[in-house]
C-alpha atoms as a PDB file:
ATOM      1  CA  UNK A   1     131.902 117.800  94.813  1.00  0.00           C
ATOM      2  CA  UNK A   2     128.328 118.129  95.764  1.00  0.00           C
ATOM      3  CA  UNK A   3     125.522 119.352  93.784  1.00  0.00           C
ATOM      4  CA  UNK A   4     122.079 120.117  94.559  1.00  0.00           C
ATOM      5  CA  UNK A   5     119.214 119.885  92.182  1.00  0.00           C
ATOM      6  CA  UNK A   6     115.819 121.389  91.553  1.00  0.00           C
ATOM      7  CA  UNK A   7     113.098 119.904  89.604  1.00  0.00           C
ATOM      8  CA  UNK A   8     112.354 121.690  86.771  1.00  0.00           C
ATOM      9  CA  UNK A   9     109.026 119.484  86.321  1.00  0.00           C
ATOM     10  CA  UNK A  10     106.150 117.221  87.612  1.00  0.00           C
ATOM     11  CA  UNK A  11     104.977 114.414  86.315  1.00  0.00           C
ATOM     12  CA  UNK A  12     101.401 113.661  86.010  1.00  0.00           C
ATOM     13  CA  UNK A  13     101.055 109.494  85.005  1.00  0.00           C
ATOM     14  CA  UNK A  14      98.620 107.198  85.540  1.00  0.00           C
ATOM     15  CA  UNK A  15     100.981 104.804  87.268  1.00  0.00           C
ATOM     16  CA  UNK A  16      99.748 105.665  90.594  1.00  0.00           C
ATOM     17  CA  UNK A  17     102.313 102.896  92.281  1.00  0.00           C
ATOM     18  CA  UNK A  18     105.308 101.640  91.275  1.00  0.00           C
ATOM     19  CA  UNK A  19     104.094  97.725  90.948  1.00  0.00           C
ATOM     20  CA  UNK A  20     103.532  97.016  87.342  1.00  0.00           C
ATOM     21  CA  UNK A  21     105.286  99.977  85.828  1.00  0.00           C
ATOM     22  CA  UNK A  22     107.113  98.838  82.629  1.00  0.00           C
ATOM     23  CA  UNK A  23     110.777  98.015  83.022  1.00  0.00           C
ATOM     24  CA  UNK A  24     111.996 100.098  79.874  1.00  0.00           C
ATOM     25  CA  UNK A  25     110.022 102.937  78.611  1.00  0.00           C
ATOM     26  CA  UNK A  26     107.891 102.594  75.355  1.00  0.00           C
ATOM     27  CA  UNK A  27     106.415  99.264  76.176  1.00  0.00           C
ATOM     28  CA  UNK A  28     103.541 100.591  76.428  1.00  0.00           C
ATOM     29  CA  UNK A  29     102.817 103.479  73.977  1.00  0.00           C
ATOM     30  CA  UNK A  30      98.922 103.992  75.036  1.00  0.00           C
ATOM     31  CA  UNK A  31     100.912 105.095  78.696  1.00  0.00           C
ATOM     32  CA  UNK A  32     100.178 109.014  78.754  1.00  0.00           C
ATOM     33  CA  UNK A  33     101.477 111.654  80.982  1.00  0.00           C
ATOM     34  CA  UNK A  34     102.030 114.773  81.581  1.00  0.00           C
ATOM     35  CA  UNK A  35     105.126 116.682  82.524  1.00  0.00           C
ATOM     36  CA  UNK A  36     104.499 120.176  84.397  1.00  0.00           C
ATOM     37  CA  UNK A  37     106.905 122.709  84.379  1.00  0.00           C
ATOM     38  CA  UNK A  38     107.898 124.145  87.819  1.00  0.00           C
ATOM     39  CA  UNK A  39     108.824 127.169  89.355  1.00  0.00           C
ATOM     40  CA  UNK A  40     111.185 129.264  87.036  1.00  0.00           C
ATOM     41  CA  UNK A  41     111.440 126.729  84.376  1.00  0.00           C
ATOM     42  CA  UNK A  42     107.367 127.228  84.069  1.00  0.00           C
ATOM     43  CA  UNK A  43     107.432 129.456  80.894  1.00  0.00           C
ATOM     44  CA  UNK A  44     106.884 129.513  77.468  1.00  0.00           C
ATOM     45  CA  UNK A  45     110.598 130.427  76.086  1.00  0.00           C
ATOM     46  CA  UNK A  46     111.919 126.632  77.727  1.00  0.00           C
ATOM     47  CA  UNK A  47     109.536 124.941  75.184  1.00  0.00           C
ATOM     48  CA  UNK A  48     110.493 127.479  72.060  1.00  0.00           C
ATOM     49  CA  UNK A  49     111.653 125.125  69.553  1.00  0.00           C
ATOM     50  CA  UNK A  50     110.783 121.405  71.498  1.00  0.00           C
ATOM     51  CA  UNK A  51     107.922 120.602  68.960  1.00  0.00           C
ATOM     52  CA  UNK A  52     110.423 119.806  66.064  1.00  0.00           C
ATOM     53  CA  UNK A  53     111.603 116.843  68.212  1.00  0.00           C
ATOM     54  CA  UNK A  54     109.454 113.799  68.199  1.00  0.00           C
ATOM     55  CA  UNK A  55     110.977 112.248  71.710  1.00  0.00           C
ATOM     56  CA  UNK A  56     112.730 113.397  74.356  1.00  0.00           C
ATOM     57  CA  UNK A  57     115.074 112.116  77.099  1.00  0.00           C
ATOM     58  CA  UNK A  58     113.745 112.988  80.404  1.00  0.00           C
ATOM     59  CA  UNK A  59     116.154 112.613  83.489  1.00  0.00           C
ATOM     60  CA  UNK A  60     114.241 112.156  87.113  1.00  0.00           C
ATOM     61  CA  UNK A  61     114.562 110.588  90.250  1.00  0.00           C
ATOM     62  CA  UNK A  62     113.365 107.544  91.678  1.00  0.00           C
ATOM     63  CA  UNK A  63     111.947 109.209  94.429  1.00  0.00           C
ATOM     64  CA  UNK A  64     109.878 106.531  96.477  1.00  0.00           C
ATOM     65  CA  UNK A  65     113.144 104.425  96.769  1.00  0.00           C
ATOM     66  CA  UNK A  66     115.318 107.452  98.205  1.00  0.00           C
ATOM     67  CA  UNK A  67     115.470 106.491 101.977  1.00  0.00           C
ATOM     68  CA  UNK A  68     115.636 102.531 101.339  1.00  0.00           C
ATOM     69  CA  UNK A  69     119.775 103.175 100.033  1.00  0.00           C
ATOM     70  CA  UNK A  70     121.304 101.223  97.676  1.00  0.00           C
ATOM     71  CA  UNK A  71     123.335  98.564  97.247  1.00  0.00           C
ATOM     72  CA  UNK A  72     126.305  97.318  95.060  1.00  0.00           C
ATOM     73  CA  UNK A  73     124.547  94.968  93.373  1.00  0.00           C
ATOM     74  CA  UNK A  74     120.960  93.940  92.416  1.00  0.00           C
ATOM     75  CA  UNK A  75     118.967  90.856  91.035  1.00  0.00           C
ATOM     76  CA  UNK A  76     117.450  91.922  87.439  1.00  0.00           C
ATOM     77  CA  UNK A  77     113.906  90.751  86.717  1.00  0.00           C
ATOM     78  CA  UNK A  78     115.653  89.267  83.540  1.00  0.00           C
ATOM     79  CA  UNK A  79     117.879  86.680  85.300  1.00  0.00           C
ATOM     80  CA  UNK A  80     115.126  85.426  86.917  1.00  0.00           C
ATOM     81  CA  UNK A  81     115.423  87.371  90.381  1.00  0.00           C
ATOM     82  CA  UNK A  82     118.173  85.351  91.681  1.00  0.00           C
ATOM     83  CA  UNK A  83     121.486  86.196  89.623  1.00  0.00           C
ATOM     84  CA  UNK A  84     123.054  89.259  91.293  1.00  0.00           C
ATOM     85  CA  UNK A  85     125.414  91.872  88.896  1.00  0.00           C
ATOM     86  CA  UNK A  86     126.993  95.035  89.666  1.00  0.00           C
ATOM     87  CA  UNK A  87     124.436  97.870  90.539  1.00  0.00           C
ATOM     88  CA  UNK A  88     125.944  99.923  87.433  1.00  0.00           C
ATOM     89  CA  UNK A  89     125.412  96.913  84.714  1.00  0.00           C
ATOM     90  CA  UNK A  90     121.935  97.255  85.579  1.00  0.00           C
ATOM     91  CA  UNK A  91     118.436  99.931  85.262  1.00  0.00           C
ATOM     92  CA  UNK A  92     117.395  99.186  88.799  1.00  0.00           C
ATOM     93  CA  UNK A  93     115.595 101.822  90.694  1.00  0.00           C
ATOM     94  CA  UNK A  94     117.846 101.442  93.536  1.00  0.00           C
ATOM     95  CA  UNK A  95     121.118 103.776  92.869  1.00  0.00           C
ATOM     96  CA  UNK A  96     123.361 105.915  94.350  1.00  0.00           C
ATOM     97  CA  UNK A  97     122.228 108.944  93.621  1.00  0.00           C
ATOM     98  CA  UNK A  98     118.540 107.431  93.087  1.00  0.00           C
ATOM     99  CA  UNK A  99     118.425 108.544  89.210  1.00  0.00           C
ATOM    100  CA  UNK A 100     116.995 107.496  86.297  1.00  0.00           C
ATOM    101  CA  UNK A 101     116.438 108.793  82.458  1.00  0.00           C
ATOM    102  CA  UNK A 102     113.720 107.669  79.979  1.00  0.00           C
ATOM    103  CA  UNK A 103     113.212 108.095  76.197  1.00  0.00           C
ATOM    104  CA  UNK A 104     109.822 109.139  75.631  1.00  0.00           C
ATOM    105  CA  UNK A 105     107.575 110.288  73.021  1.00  0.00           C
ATOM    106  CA  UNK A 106     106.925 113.540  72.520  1.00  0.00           C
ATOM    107  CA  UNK A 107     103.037 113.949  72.381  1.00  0.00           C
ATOM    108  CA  UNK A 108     102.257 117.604  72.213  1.00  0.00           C
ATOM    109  CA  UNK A 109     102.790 121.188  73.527  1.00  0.00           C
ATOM    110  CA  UNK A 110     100.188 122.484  75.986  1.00  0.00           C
ATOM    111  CA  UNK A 111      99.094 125.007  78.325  1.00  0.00           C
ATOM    112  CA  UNK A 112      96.004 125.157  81.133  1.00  0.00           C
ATOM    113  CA  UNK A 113      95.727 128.450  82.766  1.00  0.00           C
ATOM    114  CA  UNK A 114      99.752 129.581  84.078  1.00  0.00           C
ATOM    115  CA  UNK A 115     100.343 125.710  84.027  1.00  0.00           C
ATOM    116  CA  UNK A 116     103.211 124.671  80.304  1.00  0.00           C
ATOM    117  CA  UNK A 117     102.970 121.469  79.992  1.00  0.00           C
ATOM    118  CA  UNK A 118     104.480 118.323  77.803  1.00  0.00           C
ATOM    119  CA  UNK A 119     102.342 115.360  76.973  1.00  0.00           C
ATOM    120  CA  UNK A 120     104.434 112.463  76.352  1.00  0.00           C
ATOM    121  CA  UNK A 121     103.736 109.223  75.650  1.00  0.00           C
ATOM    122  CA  UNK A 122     105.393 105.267  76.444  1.00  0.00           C
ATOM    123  CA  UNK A 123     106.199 106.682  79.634  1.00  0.00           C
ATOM    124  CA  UNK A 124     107.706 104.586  82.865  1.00  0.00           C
ATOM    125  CA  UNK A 125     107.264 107.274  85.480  1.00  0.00           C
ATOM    126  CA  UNK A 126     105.329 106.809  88.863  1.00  0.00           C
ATOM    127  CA  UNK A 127     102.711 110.075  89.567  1.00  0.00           C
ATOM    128  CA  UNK A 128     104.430 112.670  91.040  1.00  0.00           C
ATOM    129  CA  UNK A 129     108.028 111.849  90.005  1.00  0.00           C
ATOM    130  CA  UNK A 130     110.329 114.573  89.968  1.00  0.00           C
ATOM    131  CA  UNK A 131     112.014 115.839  86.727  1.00  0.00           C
ATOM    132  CA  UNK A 132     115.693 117.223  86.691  1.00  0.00           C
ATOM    133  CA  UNK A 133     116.308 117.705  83.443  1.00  0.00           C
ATOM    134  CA  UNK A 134     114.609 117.603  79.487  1.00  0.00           C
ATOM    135  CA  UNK A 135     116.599 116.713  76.403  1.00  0.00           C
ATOM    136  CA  UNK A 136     115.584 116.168  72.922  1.00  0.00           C
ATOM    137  CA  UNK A 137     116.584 112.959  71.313  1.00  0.00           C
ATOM    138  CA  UNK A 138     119.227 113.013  68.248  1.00  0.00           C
ATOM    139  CA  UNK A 139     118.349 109.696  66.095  1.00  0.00           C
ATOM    140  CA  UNK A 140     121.783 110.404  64.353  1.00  0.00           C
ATOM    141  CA  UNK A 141     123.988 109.964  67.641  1.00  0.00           C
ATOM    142  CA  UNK A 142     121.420 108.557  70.023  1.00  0.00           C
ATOM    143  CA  UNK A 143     120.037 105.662  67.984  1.00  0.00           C
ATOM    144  CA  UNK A 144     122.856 103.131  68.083  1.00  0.00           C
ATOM    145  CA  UNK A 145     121.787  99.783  65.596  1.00  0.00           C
ATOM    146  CA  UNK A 146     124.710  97.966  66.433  1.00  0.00           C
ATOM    147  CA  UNK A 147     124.821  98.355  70.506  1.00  0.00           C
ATOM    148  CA  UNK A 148     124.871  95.119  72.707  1.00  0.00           C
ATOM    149  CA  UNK A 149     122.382  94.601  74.979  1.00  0.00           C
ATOM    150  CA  UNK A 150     123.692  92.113  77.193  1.00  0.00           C
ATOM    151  CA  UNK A 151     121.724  89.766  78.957  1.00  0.00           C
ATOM    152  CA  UNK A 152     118.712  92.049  77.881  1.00  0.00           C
ATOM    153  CA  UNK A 153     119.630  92.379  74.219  1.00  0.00           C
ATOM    154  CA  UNK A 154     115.957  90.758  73.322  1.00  0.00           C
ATOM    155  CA  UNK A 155     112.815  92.249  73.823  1.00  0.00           C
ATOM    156  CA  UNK A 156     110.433  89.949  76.137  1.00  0.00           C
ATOM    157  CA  UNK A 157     107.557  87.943  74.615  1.00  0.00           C
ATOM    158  CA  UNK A 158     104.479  89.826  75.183  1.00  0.00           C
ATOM    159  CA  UNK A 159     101.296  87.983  77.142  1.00  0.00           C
ATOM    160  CA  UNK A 160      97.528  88.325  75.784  1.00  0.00           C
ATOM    161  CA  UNK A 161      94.697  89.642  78.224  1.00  0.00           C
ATOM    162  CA  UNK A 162      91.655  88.501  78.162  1.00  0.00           C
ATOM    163  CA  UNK A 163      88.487  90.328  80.097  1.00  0.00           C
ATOM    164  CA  UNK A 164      86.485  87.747  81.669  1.00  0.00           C
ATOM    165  CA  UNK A 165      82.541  88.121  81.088  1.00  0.00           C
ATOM    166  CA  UNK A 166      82.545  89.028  85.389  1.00  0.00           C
ATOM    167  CA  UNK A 167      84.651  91.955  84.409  1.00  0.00           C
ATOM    168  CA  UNK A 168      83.396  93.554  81.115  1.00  0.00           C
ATOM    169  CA  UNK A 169      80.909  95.746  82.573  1.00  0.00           C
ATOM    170  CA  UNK A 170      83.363  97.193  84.559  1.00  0.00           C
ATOM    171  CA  UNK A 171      86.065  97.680  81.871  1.00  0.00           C
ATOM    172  CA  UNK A 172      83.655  99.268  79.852  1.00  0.00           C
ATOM    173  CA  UNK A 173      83.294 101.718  82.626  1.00  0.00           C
ATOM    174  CA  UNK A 174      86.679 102.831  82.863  1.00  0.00           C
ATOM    175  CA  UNK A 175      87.031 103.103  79.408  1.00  0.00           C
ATOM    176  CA  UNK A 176      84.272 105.425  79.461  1.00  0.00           C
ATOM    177  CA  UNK A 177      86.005 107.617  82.530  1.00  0.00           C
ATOM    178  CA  UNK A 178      89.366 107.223  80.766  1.00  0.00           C
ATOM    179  CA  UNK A 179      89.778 106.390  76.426  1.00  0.00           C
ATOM    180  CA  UNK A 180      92.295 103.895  75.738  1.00  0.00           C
ATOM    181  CA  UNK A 181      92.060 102.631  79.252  1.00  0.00           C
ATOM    182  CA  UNK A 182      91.584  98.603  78.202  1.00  0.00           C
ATOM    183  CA  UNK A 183      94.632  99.200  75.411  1.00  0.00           C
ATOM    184  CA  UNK A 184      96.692 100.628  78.416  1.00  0.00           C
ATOM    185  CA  UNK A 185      95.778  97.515  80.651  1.00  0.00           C
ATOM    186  CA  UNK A 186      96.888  94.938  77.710  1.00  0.00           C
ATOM    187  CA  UNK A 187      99.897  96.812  77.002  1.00  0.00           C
ATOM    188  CA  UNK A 188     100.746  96.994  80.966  1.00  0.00           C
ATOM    189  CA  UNK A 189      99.951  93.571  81.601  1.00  0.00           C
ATOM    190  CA  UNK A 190     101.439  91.881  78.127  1.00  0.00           C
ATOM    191  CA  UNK A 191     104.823  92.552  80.088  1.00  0.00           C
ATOM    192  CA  UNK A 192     104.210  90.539  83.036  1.00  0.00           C
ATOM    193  CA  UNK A 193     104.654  92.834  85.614  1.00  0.00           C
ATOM    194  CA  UNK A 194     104.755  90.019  88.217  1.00  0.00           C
ATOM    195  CA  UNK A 195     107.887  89.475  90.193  1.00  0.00           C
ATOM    196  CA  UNK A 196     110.423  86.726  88.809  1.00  0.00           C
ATOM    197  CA  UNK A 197     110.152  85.129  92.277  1.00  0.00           C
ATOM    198  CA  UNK A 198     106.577  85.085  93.176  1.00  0.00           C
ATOM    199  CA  UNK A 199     104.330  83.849  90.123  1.00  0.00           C
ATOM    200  CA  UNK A 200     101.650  81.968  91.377  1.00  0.00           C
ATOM    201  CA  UNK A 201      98.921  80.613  88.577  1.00  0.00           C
ATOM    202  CA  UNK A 202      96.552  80.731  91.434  1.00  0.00           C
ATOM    203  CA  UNK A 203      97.133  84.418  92.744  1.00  0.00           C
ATOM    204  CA  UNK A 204      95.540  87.279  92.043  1.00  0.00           C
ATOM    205  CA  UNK A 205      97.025  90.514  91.265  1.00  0.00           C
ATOM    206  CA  UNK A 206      96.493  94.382  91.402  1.00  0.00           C
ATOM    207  CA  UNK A 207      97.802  97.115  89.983  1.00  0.00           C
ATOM    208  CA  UNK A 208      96.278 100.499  90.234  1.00  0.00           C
ATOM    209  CA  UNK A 209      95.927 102.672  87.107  1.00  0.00           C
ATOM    210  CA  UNK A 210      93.899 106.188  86.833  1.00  0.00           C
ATOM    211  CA  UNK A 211      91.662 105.759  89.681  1.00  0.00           C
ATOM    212  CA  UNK A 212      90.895 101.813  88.709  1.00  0.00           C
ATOM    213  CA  UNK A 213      92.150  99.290  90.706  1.00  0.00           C
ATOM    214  CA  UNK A 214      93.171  96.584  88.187  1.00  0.00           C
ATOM    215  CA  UNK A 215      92.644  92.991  89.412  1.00  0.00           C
ATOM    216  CA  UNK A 216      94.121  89.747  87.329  1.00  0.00           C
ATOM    217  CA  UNK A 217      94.924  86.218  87.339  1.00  0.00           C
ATOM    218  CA  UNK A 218      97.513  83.946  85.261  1.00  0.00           C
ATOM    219  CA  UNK A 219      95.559  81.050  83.193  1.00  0.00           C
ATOM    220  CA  UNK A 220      97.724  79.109  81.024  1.00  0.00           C
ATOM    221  CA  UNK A 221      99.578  81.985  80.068  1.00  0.00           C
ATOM    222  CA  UNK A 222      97.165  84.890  79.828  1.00  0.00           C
ATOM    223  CA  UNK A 223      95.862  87.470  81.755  1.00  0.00           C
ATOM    224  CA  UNK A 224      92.849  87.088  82.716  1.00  0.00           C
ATOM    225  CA  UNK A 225      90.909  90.328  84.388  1.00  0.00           C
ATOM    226  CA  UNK A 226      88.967  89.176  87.146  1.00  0.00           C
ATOM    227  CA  UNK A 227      87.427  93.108  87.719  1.00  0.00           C
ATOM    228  CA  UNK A 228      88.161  96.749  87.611  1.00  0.00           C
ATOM    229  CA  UNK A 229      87.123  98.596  90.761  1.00  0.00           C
ATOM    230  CA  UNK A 230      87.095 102.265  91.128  1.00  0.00           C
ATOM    231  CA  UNK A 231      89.518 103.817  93.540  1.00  0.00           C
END
C-alpha cells in the first residue's frame, strides 16, 4: 500500500547544512528553531491545548538525502565509520522511506502576521526540513529508564572550545547579530561533528550556522575557533 504525505510544517533552524548537525537531538539545547505550520494545518485550533506539553516528537524527512537511495546497511559514526549493521539497527539519514523523528523541547506558542508557529528547542533539523507529523511526548510511556542502548547506550564525552584571540572580535560580532550564538557553537562543536574517518589535527573545519561561517581546528583535544565569517 502506498501513501502520500503532506507536510504539515517548515522548519526554520540555524543548521543551514547538514555537516555538524548533532547526531541525537537535545545535544545541544541553545539549538533554536522554528516550526511553521503549512497550508491547512496553519491555524490556531491544531495548537489548542500543545502548551501543556513541555516536548514534542516531531516526525520529518530527511529531505537532502532523498535521491542518493539507501542501502541495507550503514557505518555508524559510533563504531568508528568502519563497522557496518543493518540499516534498521541504526538513526542514519539514509532510509527507505527517508524518515526521521526527533524529541524536542517545546519552547513556546507564537504567531507573526497569518504565520502559527512552534519554537522548539535541542533541535537536529537542517533549514527547510519538511514536517509530517507533531506529537506531544508522554514521560509516563515514552520515557523508558531501563531501555538498552546498544552500542550507543553512553552518551559521548563532550570537547571544550576555545576562541582564539584572532577570532574574538568576530565572535563577539555574531553574538551581537544572533544571542547565544558562542553557547550554540560550544554546544555544536563539544560533539565532534567531524567524520570518524577523516580527523586530521592539522585540518581546518567549517560549519555554517545563522549566516556565520564557523571555522575550527583540533589542538590536543579542543576546539579551537580560528574565525567566524559572515555569510
Amino acid at each position: 500500500m502506498s501513501h502520500s504525505l503532506t507536510p504539515v510544517a517548515l522548519c526554520r533552524s540555524p543548521y543551514k547544512q547538514k555537516f555538524a548537525i548533532p547526531r541525537q537531538p537535545n545535544l545541544v539545547p541553545a539549538a533554536i528553531g522554528r516550526l511553521e505550520l503549512q497550508g491547512e494545518c496553519n491555524r490556531a485550533e491544531c495548537l489548542k491545548g500543545l502548551e501543556q506539553f513541555s516536548h514534542l516528537w516531531v516526525l520529518f524527512s530527511f529531505h537532502e538525502n532523498l535521491a542518493q537511495g539507501w542501502k541495507p546497511t550503514v557505518r555508524p559514526p559510533r563504531l568508528g565509520g568502519n563497522a557496518r549493521i543493518g540499516v534498521f539497527a541504526s538513526r542514519a539519514t539514509f532510509r527507505p522511506n527517508g524518515l526521521g523523528m526527533s524529541v524536542v523541547k517545546l519552547h513556546r506558542i507564537g504567531q507573526e502576521g497569518k504565520q502559527h508557529f512552534i519554537e522548539i528547542a535541542g533541535l537536529d533539523l537542517l533549514d527547510g526540513t519538511p514536517i509530517y507529523d507533531i506529537k506531544p511526548y508522554i514521560p509516563y510511556s515514552d520515557a523508558l529508564p531501563d531501555a538498552e542502548g546498544g552500542y550507543a547506550q553512553e552518551a559521548p564525552t563532550p570537547m571544550p572550545m576555545r576562541v582564539l584571540p584572532q577570532a574574538s572580535e568576530a565572535m563577539a560580532a555574531a553574538e551581537q547579530a544572533h544571542p547565544g550564538f558562542q553557547r550554540l557553537a560550544e554546544q555544536v562543536l563539544a560533539q565532534d561533528p567531524r567524520p570518524a574517518y577523516q580527523r586530521s589535527a592539522d585540518r581546518e573545519y567549517g560549519v555554517q550556522l545563522h549566516d556565520r561561517d564557523l571555522r575550527w581546528v583540533v589542538t590536543d583535544g579542543c576546539n579551537c575557533v580560528t574565525d567566524v565569517v559572515p555569510l
